[in-house]
Structures are given as structure tokens and as C-alpha cells.
Protein backbone atom coordinates (compact mmCIF):
# COMPACT_ATOMS: atom_id res chain seq x y z
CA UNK A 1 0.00 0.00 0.00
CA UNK A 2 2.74 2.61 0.10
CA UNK A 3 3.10 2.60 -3.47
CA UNK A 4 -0.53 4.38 -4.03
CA UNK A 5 -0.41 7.76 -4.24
CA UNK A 6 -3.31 9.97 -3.35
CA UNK A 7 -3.73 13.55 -4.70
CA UNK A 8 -5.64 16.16 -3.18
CA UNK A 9 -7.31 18.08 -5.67
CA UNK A 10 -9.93 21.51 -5.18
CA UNK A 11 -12.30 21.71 -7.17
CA UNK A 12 -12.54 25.72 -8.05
CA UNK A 13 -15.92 26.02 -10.16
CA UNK A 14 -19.72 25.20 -9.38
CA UNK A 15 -19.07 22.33 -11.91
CA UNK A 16 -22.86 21.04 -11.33
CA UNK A 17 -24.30 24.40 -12.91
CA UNK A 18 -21.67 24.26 -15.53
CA UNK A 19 -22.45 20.23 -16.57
CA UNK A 20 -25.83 21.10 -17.12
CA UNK A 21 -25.49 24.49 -18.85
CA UNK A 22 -22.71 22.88 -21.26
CA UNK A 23 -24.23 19.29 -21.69
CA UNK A 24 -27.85 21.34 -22.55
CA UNK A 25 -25.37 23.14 -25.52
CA UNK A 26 -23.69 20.32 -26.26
CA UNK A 27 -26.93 18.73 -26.74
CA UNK A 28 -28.44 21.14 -29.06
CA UNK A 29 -25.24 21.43 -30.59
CA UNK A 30 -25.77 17.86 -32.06
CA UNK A 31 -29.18 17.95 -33.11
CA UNK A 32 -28.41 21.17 -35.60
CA UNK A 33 -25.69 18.95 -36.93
CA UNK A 34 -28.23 16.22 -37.68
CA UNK A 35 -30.58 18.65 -39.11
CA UNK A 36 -27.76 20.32 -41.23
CA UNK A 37 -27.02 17.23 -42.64
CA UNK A 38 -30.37 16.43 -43.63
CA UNK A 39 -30.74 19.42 -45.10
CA UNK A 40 -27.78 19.15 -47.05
CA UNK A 41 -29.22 15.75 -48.28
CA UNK A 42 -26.82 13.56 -46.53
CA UNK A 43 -28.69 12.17 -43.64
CA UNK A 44 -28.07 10.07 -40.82
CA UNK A 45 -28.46 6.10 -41.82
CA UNK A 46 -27.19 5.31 -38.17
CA UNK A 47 -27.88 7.21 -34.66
CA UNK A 48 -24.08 7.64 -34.30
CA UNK A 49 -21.74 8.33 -36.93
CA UNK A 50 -18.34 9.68 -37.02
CA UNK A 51 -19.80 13.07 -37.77
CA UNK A 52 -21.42 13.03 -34.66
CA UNK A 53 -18.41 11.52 -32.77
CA UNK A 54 -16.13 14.62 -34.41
CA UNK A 55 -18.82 16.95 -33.04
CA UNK A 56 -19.24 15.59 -29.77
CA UNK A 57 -15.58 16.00 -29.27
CA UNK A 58 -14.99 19.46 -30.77
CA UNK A 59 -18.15 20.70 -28.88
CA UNK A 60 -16.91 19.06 -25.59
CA UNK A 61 -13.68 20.80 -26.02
CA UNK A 62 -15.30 24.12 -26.23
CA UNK A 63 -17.30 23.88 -23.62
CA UNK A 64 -14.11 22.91 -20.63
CA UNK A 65 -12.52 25.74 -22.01
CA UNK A 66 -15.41 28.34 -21.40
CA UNK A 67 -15.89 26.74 -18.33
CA UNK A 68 -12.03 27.00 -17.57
CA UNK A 69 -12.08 30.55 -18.98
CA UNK A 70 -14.89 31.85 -16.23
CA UNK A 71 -12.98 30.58 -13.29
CA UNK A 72 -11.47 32.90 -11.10
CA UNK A 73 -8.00 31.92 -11.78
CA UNK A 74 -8.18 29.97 -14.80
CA UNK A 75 -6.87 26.51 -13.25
CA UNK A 76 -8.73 23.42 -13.68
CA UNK A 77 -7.23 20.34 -12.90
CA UNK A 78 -7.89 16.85 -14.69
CA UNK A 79 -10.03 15.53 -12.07
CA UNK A 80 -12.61 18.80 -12.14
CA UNK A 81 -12.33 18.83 -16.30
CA UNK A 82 -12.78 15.07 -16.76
CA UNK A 83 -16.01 14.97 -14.72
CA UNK A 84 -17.49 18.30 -16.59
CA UNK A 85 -16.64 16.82 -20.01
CA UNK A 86 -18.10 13.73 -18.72
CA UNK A 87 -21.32 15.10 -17.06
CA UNK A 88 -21.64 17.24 -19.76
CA UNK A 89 -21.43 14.56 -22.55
CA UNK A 90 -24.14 12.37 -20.66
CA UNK A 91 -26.85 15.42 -20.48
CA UNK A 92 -25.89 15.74 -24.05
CA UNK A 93 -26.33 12.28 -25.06
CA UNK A 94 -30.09 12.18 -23.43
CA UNK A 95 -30.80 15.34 -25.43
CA UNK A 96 -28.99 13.94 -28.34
CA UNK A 97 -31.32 10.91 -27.74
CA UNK A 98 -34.50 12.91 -27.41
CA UNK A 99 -34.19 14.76 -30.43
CA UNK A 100 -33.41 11.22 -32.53
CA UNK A 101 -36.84 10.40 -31.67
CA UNK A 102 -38.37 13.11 -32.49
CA UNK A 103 -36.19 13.26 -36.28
CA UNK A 104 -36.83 9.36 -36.74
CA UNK A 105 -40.44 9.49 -35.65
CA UNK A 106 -41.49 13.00 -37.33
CA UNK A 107 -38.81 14.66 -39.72
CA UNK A 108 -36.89 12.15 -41.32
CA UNK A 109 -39.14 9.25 -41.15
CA UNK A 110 -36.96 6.85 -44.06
CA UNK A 111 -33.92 6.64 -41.37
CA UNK A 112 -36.09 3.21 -40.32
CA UNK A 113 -35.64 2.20 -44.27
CA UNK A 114 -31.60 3.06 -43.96
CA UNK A 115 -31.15 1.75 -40.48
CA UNK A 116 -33.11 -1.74 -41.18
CA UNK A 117 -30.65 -2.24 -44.44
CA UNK A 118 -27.78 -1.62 -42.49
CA UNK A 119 -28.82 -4.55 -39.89
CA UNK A 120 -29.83 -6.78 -42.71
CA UNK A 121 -26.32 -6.40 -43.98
CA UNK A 122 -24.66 -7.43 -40.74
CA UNK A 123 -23.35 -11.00 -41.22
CA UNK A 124 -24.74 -12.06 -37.79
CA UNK A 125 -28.54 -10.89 -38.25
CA UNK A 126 -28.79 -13.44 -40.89
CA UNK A 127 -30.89 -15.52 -38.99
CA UNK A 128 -33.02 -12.97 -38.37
CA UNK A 129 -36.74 -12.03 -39.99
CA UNK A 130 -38.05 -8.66 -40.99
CA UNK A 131 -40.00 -8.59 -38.48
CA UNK A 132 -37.05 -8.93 -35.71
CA UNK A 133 -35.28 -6.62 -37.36
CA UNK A 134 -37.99 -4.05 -37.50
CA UNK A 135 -38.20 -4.18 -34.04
CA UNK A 136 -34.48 -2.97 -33.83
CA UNK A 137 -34.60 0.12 -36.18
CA UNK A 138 -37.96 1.70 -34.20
CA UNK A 139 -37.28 5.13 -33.34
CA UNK A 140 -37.24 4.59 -29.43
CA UNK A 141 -34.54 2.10 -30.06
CA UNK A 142 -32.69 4.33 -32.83
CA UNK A 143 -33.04 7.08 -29.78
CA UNK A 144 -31.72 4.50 -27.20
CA UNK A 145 -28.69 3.40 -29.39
CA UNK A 146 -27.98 6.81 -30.02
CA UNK A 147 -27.92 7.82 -26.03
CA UNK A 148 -25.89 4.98 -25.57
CA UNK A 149 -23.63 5.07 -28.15
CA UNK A 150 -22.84 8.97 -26.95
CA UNK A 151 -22.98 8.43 -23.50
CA UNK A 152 -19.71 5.27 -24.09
CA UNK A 153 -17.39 8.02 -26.39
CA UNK A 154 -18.10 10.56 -23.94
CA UNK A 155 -16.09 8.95 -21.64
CA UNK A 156 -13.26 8.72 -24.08
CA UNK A 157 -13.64 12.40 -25.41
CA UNK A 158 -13.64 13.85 -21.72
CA UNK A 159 -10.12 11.87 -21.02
CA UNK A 160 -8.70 13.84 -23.92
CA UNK A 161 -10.37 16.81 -23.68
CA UNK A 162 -9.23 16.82 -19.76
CA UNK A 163 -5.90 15.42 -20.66
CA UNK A 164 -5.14 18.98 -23.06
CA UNK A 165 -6.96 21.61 -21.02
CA UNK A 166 -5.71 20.93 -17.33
CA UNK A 167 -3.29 23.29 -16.06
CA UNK A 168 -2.81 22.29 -12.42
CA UNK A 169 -1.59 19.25 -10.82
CA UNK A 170 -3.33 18.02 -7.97
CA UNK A 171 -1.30 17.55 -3.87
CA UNK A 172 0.12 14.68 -3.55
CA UNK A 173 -0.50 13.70 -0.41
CA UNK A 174 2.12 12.37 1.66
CA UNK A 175 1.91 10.47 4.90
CA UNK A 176 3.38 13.85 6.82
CA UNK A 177 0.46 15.61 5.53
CA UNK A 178 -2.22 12.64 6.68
CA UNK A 179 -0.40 12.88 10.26
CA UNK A 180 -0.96 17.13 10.59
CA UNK A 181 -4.34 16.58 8.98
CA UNK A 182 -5.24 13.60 11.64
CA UNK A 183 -3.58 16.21 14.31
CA UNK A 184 -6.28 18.74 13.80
């Protein structure tokens, strides 16, 4: 056990107000990109593509560093950025996944045509029927695969994202500092 470090890190921001606020954008942020590419006549045949990946990331980016940017002294360690670019890309995902619904089920109602021959071509639905594979392209379970989907490369993208915008290592704690801390 003396080989485990510990590291003391403050957190300097109201992070809560900021995961919500940023994961909200973030949010929005994909659904225009969905809608942009339908109306650029290239849309979505799958709820995550690496469009949306790209955007998730880029969007995640931007909002640690406004978040880093309205602190007080500008520091933000990788503890206090991973969980905002985390939090943040979970709220996103369930608005991400809202909206899919809403496109599959009202605005783009073929994505159930493009998503059905994309499982029919998958070697190991073979065995399947149309009517099993129906079942797997309805917009509640497009909406589901896309929260899903999001919510897993979120925790990726907030590792980088954290990884490039920290700018202060946390206390390592050493057992001198657990014995004045114990003597308080």
C-alpha cells in the first residue's frame, strides 16, 4: 500500500451548474448537426456516426474551455475537467437521444428504411426475420442506441479533452500531511 499515491485536488468552479449548462449546448449542438445534414441531403443512416463523434468532441472541447475561462484563476485540474466533459457529454447524449426520436419518428421518417438495411447487412442478423429486425430500427430504439452510443465516447472524449486543457496538478498527499491533517 505505500506505493498508491493519493492527490488532493480543489475543485474551483460550481461544476454542477456548468455540466448542465454545457451538456444542454452540447446537446443542441448535435441535433443542428443532424438537421444540417439532412438538409444538405446527406442524412443520418445510423444514430451515431463519425460526424457526430467529431462533433461531440470538438463541442466538448469548447465547452471545458469556457468553463475553464470563467474561473477565477483559470486553473482546472484533470479531475474537475474530466467529470465536466463527462457530465456534460451524458446530459448531451439524453438530449442527443431525445431529439433522434423526435427526427426518426417526425422529420426524417426513411432513417427506419436506412437503419433496417444496415442490420440486414450485418453478417450475424442473418438468422433474423423482418419482423425482428424491425423491431431494432424503431425510433425509441434508434433514440436509445444513439444515447448509448454517446454516453460510451463521452467517456473517451472527456479523457482527452481533460488530458489537453488541465493546467494544475493536484497535492500529492504524503503520509506527513495525513499525520498534521489527523492532528487537527
Amino acid at each position: 500500500m505505500g506505493l498508491l499515491n493519493r492527490y488532493k485536488s480543489t475543485m474551483h468552479g460550481n461544476y454542477w451548474k456548468g455540466i448542465c449548462k454545457y451538456g444542454l449546448l452540447i446537446g443542441i449542438g448535435l441535433s443542428l448537426v443532424v438537421l444540417v445534414r439532412y438538409w444538405l441531403m446527406y442524412p443520418i443512416s445510423q444514430p451515431v456516426s463519425y460526424t457526430e463523434n467529431f462533433a461531440m468532441l470538438i463541442f466538448m472541447f469548447l465547452a471545458v474551455f469556457f468553463y475553464k475561462r470563467g474561473l477565477e484563476e483559470r486553473k482546472i485540474t484533470l479531475k474537475e475537467s474530466y467529470i465536466l466533459g463527462l457530465g456534460s457529454g451524458i446530459v448531451a447524449s439524453i438530449i442527443y437521444g431525445m431529439f433522434l426520436f423526435v427526427y426518426a419518428q417526425y422529420i426524417d421518417v426513411d432513417i427506419q428504411k436506412r437503419c433496417f438495411e444496415l442490420q440486414r447487412a450485418v453478417k450475424t442478423n442473418v438468422n433474423l426475420n423482418d419482423e425482428q429486425l424491425m423491431s431494432m430500427v424503431t425510433p425509441s430504439s434508434i433514440a436509445f442506441s444513439g444515447i448509448m452510443l454517446s454516453s460510451v465516447i463521452s467517456i473517451l472524449w472527456a479523457l482527452v479533452v481533460s488530458i489537453f486543457l488541465r493546467n494544475e496538478q493536484g497535492v500529492l498527499i504524503t503520509k506527513e500531511m495525513k499525520n498534521l491533517e489527523k492532528e487537527k
